[in-house]
N, C-alpha and C. Protein backbone atom coordinates (compact mmCIF):
# COMPACT_ATOMS: atom_id res chain seq x y z
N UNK A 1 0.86 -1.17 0.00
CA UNK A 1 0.00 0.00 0.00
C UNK A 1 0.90 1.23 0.00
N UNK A 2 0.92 2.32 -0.98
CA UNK A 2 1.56 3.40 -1.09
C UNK A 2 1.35 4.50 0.11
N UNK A 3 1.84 5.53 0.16
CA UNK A 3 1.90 6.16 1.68
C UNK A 3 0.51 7.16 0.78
N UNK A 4 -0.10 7.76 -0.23
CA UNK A 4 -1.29 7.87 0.03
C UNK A 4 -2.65 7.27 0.29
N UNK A 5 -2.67 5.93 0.03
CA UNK A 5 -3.47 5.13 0.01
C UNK A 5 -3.60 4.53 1.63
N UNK A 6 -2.97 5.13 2.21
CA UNK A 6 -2.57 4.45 3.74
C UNK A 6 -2.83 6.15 4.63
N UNK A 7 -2.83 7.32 4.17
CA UNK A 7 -3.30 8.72 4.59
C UNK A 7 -4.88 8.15 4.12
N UNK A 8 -4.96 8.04 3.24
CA UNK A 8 -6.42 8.14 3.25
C UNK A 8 -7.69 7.56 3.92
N UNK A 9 -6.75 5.61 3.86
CA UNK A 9 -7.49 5.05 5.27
C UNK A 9 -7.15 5.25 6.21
N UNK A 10 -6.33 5.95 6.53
CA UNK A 10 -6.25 6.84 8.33
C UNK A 10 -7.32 7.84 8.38
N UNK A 11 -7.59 8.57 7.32
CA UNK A 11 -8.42 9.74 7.14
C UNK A 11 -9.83 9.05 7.39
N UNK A 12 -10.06 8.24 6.75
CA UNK A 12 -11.08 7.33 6.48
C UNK A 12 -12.11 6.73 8.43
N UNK A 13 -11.02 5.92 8.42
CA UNK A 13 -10.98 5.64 9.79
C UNK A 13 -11.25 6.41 11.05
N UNK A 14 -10.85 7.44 10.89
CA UNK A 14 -10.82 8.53 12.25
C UNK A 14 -11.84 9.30 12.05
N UNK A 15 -12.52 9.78 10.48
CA UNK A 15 -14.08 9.93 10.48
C UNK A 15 -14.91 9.18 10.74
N UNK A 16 -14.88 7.51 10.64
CA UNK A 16 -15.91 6.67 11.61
C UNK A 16 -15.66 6.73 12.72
N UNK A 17 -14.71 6.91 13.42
CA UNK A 17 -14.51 6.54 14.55
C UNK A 17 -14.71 7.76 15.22
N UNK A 18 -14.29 9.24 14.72
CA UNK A 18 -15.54 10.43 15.16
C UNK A 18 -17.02 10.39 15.06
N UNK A 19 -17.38 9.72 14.14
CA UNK A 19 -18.99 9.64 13.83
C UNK A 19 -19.20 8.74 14.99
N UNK A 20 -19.45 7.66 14.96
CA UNK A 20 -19.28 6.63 16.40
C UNK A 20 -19.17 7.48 17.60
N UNK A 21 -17.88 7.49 17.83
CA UNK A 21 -18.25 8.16 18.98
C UNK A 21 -18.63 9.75 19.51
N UNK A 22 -19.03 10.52 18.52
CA UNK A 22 -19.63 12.18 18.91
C UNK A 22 -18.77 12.64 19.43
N UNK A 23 -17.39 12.75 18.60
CA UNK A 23 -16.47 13.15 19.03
C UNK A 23 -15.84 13.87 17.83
N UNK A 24 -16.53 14.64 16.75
CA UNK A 24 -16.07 14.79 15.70
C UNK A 24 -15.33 16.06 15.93
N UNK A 25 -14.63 17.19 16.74
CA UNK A 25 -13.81 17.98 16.41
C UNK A 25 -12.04 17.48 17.29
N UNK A 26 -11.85 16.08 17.98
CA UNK A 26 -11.08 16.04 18.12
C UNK A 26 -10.35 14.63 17.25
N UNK A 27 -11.14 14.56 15.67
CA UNK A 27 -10.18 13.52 15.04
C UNK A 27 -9.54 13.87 14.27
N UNK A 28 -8.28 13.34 14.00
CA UNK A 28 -6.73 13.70 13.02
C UNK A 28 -7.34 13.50 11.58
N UNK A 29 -7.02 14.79 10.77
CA UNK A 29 -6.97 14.85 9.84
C UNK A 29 -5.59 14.96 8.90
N UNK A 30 -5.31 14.10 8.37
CA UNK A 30 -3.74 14.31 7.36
C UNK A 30 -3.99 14.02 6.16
N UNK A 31 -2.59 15.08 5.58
CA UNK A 31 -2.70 15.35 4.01
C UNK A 31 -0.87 15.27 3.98
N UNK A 32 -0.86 14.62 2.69
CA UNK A 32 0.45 14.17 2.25
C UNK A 32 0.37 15.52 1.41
N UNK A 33 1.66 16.44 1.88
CA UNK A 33 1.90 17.69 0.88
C UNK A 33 3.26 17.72 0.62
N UNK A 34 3.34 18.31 -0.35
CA UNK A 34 5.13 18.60 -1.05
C UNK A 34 4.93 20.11 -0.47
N UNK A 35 6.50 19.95 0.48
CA UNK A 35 6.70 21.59 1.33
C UNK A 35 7.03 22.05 -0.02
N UNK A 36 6.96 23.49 0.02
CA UNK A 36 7.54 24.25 -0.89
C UNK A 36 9.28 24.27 -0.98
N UNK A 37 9.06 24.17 -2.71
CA UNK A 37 11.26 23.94 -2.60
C UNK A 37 11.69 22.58 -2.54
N UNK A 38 10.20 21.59 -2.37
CA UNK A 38 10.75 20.11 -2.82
C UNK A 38 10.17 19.33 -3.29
N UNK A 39 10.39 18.25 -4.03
CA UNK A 39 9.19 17.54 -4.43
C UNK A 39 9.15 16.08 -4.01
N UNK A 40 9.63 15.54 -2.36
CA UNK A 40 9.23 14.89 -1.66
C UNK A 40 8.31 15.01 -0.45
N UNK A 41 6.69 14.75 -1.12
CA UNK A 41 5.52 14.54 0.42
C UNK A 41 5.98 14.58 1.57
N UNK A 42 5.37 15.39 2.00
CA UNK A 42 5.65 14.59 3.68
C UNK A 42 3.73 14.93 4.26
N UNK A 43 3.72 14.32 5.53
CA UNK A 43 2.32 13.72 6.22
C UNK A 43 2.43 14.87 6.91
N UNK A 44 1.61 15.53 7.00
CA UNK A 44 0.75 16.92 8.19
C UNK A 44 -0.42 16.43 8.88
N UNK A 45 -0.30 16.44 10.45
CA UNK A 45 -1.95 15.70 10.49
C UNK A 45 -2.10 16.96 11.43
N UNK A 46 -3.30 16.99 11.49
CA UNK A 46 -4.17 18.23 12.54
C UNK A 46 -5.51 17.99 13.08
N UNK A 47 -6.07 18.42 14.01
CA UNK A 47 -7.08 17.99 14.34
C UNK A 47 -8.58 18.66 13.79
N UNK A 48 -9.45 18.40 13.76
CA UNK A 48 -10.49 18.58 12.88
C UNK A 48 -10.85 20.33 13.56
N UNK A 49 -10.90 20.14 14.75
CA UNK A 49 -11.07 21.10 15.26
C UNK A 49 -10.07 22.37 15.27
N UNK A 50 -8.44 21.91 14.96
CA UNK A 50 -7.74 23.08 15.06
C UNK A 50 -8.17 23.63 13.58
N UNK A 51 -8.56 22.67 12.40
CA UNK A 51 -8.65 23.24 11.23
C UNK A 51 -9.58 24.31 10.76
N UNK A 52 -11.00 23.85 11.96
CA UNK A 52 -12.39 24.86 11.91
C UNK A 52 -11.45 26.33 12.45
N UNK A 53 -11.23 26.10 13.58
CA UNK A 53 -10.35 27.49 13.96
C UNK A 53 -9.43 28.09 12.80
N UNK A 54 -8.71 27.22 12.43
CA UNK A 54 -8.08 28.46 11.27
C UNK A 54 -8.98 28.79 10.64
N UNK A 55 -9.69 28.31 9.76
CA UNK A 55 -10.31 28.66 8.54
C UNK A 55 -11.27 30.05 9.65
N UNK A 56 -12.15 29.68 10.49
CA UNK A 56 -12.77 30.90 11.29
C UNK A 56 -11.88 31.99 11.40
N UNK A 57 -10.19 31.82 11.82
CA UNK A 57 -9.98 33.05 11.89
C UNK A 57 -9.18 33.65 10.71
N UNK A 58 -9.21 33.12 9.49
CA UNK A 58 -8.68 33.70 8.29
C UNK A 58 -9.96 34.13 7.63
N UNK A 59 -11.32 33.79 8.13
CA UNK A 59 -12.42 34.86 7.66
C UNK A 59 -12.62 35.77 8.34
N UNK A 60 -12.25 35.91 9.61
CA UNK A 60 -12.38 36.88 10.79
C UNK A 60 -11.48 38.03 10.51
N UNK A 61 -10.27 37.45 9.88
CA UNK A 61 -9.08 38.65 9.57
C UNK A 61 -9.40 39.42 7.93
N UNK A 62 -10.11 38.33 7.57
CA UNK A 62 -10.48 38.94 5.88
C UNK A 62 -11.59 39.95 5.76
């Protein structure tokens, strides 16, 4: 299994397992990104909830 296909059933997984248990702003969300300046992926995970907060406060600042 390639390292996106293995982000995605992590991704996959941690949304049932938020749905299940009513726990949906503290599950890991990750995305395989190329940093800028290279073109080897690397894994970022964050939590569902830190992500609502950014996006809230980059409309709050806009």
């Amino acid at each position: 299994m390639d390292e996106g296909n293995r982000v995605r059933l992590y991704n996959d997984q941690e949304k049932i397992n938020g749905i299940l248990t009513h726990n949906n702003v503290n599950r890991e969300v990750c995305q395989r990104v190329a940093p800028i300046g290279s073109h080897i992926p690397k894994t970022y995970c964050r939590t569902y909830g830190q992500i609502m907060r950014e996006r809230r406060g980059t409309v709050k600042a806009m």
